[in-house]
C-alpha atoms as a PDB file:
ATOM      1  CA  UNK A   1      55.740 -40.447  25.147  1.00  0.00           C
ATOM      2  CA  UNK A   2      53.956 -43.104  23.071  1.00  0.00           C
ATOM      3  CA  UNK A   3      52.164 -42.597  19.955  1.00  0.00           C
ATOM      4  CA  UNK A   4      53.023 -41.603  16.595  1.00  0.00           C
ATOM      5  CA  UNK A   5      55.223 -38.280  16.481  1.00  0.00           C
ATOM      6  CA  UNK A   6      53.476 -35.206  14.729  1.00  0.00           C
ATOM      7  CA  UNK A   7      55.630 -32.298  15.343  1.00  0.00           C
ATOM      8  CA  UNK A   8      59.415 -32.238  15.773  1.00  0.00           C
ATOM      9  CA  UNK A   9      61.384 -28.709  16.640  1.00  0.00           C
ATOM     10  CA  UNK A  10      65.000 -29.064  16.651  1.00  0.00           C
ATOM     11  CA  UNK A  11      67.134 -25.838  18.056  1.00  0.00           C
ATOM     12  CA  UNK A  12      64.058 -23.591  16.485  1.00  0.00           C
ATOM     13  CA  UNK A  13      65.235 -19.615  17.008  1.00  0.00           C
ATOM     14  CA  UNK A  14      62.897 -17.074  16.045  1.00  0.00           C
ATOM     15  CA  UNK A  15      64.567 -13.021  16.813  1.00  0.00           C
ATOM     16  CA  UNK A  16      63.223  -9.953  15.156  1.00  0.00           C
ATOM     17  CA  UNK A  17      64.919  -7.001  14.367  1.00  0.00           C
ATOM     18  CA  UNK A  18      64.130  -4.376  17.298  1.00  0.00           C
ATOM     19  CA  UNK A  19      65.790  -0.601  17.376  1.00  0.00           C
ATOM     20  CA  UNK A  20      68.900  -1.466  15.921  1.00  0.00           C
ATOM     21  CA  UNK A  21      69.194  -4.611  17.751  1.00  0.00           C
ATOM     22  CA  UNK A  22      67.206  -8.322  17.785  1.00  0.00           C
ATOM     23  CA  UNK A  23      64.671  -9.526  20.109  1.00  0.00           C
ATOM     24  CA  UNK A  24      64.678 -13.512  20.547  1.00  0.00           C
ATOM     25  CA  UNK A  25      60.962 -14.511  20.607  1.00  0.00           C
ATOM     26  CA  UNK A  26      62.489 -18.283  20.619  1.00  0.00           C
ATOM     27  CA  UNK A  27      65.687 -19.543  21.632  1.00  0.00           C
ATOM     28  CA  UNK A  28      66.538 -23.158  20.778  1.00  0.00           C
ATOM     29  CA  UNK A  29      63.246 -25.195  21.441  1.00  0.00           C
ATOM     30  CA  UNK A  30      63.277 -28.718  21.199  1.00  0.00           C
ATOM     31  CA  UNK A  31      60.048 -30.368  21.499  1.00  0.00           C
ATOM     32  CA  UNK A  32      58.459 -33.237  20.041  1.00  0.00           C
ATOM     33  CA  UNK A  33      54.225 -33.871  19.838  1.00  0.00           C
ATOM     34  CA  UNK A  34      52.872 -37.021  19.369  1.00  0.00           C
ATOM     35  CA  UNK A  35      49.306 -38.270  18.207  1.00  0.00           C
ATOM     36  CA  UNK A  36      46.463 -37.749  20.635  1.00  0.00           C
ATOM     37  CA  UNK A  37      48.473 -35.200  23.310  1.00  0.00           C
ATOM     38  CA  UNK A  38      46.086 -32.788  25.322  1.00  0.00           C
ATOM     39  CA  UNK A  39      49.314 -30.013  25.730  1.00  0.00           C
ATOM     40  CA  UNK A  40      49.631 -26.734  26.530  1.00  0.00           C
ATOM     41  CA  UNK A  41      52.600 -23.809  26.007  1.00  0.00           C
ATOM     42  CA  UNK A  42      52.446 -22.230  29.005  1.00  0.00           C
ATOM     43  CA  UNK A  43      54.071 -18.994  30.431  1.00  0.00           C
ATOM     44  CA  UNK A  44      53.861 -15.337  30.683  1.00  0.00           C
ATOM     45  CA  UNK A  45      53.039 -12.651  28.325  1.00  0.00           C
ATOM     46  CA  UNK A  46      56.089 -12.453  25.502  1.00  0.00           C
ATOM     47  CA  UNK A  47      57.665 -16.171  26.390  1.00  0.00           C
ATOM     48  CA  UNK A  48      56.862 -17.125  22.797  1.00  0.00           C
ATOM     49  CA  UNK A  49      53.868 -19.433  23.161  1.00  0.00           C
ATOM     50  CA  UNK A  50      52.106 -17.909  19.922  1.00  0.00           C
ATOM     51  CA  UNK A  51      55.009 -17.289  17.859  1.00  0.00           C
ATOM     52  CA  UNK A  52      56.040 -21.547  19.074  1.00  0.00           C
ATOM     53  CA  UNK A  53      52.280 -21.918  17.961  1.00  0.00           C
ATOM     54  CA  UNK A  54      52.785 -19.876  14.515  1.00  0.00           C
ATOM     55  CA  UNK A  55      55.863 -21.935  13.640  1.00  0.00           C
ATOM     56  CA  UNK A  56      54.609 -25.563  14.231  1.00  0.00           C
ATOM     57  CA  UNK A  57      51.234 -24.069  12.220  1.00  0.00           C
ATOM     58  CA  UNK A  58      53.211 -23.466   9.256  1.00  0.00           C
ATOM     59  CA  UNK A  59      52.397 -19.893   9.715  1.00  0.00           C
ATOM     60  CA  UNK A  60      55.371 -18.458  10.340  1.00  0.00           C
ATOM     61  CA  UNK A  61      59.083 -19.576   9.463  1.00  0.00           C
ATOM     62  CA  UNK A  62      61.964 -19.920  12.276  1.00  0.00           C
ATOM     63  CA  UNK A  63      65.576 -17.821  11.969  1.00  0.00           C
ATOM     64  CA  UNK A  64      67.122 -20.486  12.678  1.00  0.00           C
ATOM     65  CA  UNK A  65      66.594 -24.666  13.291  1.00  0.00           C
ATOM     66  CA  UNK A  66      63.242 -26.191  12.276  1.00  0.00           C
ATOM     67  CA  UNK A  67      59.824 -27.497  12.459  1.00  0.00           C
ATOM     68  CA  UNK A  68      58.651 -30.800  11.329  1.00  0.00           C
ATOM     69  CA  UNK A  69      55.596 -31.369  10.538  1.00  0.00           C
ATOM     70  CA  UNK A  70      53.524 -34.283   9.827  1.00  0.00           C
ATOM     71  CA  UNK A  71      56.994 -35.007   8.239  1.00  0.00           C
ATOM     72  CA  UNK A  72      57.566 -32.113   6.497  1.00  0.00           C
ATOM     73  CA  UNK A  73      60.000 -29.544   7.251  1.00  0.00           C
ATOM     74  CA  UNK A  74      58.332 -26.411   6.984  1.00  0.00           C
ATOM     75  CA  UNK A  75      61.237 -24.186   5.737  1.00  0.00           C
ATOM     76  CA  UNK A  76      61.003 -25.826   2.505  1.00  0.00           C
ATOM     77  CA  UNK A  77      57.635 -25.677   2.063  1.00  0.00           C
ATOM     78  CA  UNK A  78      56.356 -23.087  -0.620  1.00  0.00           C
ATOM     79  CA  UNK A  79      53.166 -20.962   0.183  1.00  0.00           C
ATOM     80  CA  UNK A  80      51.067 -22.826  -1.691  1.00  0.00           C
ATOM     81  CA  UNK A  81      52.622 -26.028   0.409  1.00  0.00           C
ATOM     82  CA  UNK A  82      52.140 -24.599   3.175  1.00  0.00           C
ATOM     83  CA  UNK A  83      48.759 -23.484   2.926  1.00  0.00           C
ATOM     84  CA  UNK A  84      48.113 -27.005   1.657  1.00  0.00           C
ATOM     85  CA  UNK A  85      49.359 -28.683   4.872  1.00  0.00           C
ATOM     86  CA  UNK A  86      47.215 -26.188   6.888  1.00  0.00           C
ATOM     87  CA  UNK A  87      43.834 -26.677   4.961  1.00  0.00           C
ATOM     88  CA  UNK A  88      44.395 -30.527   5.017  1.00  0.00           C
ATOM     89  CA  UNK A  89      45.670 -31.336   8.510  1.00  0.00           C
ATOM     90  CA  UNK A  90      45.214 -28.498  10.995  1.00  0.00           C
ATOM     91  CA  UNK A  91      43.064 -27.005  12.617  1.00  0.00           C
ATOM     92  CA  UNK A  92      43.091 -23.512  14.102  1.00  0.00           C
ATOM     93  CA  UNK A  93      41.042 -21.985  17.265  1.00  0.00           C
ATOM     94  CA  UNK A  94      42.129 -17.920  17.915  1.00  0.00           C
ATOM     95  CA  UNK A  95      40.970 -16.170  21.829  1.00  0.00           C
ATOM     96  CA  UNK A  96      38.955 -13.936  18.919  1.00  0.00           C
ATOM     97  CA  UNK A  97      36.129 -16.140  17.311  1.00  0.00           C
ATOM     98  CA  UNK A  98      37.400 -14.829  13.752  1.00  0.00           C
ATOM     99  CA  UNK A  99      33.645 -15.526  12.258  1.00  0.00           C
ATOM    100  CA  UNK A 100      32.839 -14.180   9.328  1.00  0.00           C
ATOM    101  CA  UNK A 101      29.665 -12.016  10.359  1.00  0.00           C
ATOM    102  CA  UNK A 102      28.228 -12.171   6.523  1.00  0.00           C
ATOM    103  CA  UNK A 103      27.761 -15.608   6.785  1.00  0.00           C
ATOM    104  CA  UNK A 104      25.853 -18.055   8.527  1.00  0.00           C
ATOM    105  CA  UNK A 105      26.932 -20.197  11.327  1.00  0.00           C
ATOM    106  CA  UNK A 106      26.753 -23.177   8.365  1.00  0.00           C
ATOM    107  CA  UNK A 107      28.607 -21.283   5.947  1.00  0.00           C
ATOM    108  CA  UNK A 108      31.215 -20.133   8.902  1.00  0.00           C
ATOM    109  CA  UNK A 109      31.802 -23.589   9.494  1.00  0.00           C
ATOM    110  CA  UNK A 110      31.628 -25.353   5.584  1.00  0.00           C
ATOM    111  CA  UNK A 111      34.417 -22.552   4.590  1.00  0.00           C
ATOM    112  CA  UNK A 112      37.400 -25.140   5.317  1.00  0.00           C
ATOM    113  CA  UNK A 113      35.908 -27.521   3.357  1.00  0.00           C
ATOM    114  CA  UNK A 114      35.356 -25.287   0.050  1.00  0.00           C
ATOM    115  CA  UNK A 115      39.225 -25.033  -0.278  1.00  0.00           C
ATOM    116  CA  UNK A 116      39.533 -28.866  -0.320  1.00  0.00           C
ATOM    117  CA  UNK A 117      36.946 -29.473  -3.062  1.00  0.00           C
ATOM    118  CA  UNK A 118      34.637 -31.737  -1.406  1.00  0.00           C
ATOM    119  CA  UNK A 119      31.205 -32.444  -3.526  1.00  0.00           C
ATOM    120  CA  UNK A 120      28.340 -30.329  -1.919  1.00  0.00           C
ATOM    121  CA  UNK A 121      26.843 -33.493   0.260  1.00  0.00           C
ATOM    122  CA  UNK A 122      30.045 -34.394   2.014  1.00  0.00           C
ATOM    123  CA  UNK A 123      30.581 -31.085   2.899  1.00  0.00           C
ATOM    124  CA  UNK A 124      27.089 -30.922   4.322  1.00  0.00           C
ATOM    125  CA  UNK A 125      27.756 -34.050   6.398  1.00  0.00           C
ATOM    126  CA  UNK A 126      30.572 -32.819   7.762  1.00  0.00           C
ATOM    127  CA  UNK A 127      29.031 -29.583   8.826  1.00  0.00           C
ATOM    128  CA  UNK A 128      26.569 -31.251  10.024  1.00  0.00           C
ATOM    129  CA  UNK A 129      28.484 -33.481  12.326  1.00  0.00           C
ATOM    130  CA  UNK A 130      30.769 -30.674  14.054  1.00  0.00           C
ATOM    131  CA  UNK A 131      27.819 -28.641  14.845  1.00  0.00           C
ATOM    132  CA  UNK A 132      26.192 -31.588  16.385  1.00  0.00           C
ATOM    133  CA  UNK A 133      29.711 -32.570  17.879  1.00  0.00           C
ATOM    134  CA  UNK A 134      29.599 -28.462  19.809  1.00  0.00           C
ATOM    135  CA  UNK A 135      25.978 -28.659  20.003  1.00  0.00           C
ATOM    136  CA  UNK A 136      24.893 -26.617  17.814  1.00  0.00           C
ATOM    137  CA  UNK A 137      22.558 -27.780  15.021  1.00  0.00           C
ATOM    138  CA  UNK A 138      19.490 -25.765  15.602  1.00  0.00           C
ATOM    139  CA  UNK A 139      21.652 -22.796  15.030  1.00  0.00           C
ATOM    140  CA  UNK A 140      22.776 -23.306  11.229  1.00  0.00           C
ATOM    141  CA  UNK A 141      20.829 -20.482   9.572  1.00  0.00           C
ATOM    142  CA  UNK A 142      22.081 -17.844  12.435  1.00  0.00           C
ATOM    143  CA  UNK A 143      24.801 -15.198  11.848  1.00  0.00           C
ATOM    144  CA  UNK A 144      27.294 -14.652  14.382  1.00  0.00           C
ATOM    145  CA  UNK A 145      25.563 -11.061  15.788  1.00  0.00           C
ATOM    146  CA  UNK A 146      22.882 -13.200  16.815  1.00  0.00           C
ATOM    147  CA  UNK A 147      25.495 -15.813  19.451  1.00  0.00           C
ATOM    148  CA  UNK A 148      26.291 -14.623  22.835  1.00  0.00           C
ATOM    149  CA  UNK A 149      30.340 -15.308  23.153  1.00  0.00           C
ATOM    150  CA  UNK A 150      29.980 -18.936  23.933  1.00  0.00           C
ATOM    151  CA  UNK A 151      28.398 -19.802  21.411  1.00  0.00           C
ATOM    152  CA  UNK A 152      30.646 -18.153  18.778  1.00  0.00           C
ATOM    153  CA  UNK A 153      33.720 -19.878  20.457  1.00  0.00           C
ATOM    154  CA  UNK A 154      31.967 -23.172  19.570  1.00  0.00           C
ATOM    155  CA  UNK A 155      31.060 -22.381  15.754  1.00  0.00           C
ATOM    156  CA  UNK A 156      35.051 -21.214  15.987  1.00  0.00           C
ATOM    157  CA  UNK A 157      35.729 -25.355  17.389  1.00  0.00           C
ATOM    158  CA  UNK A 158      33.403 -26.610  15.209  1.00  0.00           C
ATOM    159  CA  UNK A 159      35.319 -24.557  12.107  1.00  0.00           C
ATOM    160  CA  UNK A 160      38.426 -25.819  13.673  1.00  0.00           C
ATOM    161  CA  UNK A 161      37.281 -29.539  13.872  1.00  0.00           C
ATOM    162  CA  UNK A 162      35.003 -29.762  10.633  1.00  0.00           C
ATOM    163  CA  UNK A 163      38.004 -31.548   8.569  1.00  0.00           C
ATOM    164  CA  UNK A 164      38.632 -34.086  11.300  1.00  0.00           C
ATOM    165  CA  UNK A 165      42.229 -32.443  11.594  1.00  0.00           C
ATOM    166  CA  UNK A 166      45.231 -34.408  12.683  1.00  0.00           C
ATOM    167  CA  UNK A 167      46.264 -31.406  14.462  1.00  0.00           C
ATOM    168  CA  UNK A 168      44.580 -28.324  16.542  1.00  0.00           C
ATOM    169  CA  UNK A 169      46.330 -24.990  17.864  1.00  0.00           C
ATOM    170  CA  UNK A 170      44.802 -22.872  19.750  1.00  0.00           C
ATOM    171  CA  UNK A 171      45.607 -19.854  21.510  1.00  0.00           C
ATOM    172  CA  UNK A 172      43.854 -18.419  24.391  1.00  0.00           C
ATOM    173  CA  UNK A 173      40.548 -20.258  23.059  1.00  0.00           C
ATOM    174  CA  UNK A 174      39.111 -18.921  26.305  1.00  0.00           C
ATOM    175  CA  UNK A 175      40.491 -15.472  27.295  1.00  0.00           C
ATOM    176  CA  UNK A 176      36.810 -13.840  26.023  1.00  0.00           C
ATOM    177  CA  UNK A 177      34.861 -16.514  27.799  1.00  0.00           C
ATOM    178  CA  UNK A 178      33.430 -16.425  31.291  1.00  0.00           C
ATOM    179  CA  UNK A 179      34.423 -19.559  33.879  1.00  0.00           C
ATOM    180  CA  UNK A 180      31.418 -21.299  32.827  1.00  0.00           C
ATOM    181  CA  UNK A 181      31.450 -21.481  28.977  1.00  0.00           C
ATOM    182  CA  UNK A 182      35.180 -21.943  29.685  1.00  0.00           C
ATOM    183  CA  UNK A 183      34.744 -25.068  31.357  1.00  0.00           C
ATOM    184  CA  UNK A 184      31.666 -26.180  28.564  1.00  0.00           C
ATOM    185  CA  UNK A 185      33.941 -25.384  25.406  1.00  0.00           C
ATOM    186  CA  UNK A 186      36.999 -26.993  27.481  1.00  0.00           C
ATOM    187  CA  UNK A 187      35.178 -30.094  28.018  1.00  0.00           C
ATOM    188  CA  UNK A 188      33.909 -30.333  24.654  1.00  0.00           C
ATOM    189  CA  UNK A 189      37.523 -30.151  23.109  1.00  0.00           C
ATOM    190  CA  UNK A 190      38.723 -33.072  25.432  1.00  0.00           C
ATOM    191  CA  UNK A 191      36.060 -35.114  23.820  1.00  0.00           C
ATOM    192  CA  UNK A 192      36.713 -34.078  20.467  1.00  0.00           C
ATOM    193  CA  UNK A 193      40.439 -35.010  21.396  1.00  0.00           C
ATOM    194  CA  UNK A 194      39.338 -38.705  22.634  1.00  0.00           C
ATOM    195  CA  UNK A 195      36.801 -39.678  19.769  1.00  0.00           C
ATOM    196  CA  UNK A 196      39.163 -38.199  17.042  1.00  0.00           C
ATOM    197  CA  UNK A 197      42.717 -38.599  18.646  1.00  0.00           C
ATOM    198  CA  UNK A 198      43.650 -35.274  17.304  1.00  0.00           C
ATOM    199  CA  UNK A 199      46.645 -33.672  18.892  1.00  0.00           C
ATOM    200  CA  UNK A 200      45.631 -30.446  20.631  1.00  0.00           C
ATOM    201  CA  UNK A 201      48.371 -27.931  21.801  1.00  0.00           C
ATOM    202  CA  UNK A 202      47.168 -24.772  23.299  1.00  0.00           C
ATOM    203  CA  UNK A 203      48.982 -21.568  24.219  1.00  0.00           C
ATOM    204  CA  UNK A 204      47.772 -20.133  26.798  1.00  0.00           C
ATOM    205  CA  UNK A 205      48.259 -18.582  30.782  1.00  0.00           C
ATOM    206  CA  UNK A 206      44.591 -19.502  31.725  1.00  0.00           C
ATOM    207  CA  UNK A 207      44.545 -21.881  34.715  1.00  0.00           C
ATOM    208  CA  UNK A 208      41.052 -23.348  34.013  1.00  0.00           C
ATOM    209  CA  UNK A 209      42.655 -24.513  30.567  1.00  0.00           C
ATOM    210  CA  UNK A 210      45.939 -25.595  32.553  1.00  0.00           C
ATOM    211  CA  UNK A 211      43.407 -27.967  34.684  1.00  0.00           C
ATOM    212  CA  UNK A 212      42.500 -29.570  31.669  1.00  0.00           C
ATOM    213  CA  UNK A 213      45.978 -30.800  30.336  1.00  0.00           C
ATOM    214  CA  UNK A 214      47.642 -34.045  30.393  1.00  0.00           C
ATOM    215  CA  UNK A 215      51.377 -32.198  29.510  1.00  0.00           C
ATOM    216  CA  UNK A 216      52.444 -28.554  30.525  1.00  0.00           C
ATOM    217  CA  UNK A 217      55.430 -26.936  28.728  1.00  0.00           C
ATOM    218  CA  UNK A 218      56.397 -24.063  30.023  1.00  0.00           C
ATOM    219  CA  UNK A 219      58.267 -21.352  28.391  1.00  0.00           C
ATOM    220  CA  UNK A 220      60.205 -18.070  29.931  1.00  0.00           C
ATOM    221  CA  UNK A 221      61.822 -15.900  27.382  1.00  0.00           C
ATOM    222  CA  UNK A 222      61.898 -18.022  24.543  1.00  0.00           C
ATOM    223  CA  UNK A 223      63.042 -21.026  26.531  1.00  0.00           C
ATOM    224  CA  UNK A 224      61.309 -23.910  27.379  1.00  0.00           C
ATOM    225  CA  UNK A 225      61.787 -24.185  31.383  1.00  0.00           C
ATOM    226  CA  UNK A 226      59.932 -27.521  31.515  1.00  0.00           C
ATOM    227  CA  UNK A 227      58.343 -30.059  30.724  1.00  0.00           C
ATOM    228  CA  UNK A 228      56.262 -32.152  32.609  1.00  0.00           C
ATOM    229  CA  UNK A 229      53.454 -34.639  32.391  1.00  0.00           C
ATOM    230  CA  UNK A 230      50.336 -34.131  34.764  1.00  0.00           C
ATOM    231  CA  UNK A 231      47.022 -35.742  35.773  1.00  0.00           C
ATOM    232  CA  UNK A 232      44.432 -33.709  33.962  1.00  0.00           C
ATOM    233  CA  UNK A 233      40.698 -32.759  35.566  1.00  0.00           C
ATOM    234  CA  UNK A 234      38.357 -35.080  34.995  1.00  0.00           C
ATOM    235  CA  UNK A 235      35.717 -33.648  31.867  1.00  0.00           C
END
């Protein structure tokens, strides 16, 4: 792979105690991201996509091994570090839109931003661009009650995105979606991933995300089974 590496996991193990005994969620993963990567985790239900996801977000710690991060091991990395690396450089997109419904589809979106101090006008640039970016700047006064499903997913990408993030997880961004907002919000990250050369890594078993990626790991009880470049579908 060329590019600039992002992420580094090196023999990460992640087991939780389980009736007297421990389950292995994770069992020495060794993976490397680079800059720009369209990837996916792929496998069942309970191979350990999310809690892979979790780790390399910082939001979770392994049992044993390590993640690197934007070169930082995130072991050593305090909660306020941690939270610092997330706010700056990552971007998060959940299968549940995770809007707050109090606020407006601006505010939703400018939340990021508050915890990095930005002066009011840059942060209502920046808003403004991601909305524009999902295509959604005539809805900026609306509250998420008011968006069918789609349309919450994108205000969720345009959250994600807002910061210009050097990295984006996102896990099953379109298990509440039907086939044809999946394709629209699909084909909207892929652009986002060109013009900003974020790294996007998805967990996920969806085959119309699948379609989309140029890399498909795929993992089977904690393992990682393979790993294997592919020709994505054209966006």
């Amino acid at each position: 792979m060329d590019g600039e590496i992002v992420i580094t996991t090196e023999h990460l193990v992640k087991s939780y105690p389980m009736g007297g005994r421990h389950f292995t969620a994770l069992d020495d993963v060794n993976l490397s991201f680079v800059t720009g990567e369209f990837t996916g985790l792929v496998g069942p239900s309970g191979s350990g996509k999310t809690t892979l996801l979790n780790i390399v977000g910082a939001l979770d710690n392994p049992s044993e091994g390590r993640a690197v991060v934007l070169g930082q091991d995130t072991r050593h990395l305090s909660h306020r570090g941690a939270a610092r690396l997330r706010n700056e450089h990552l971007g998060f997109i959940f299968q549940t839109f995770n809007l707050l419904p109090v606020y407006t589809v601006y505010e939703n979106v400018e939340f990021p931003l508050l915890l990095l101090g930005l002066k009011a006008s840059e942060r209502r640039d920046m808003v403004r661009q991601a909305l524009d970016w999902v295509g959604l700047g005539d809805k900026v006064r609306s509250r998420p009650a008011q968006l069918s499903g789609g349309e919450a997913q994108r205000v969720a990408v345009a959250r994600a995105m807002v910061k210009k993030p050097r990295i984006v997880l996102a896990d099953e961004p379109t298990a509440n979606l039907d086939a044809a907002n999946s394709h629209k919000i699909l084909r909207m990250m892929v652009e986002l991933n060109r013009e900003l050369n974020s790294t996007f890594i998805f967990a996920t078993h969806d085959e119309k995300v699948i379609s989309y990626l140029s890399r498909i790991i795929t993992l089977q009880d904690g393992r990682v089974v393979d790993d294997a470049l592919k020709q994505p579908r054209a966006a």
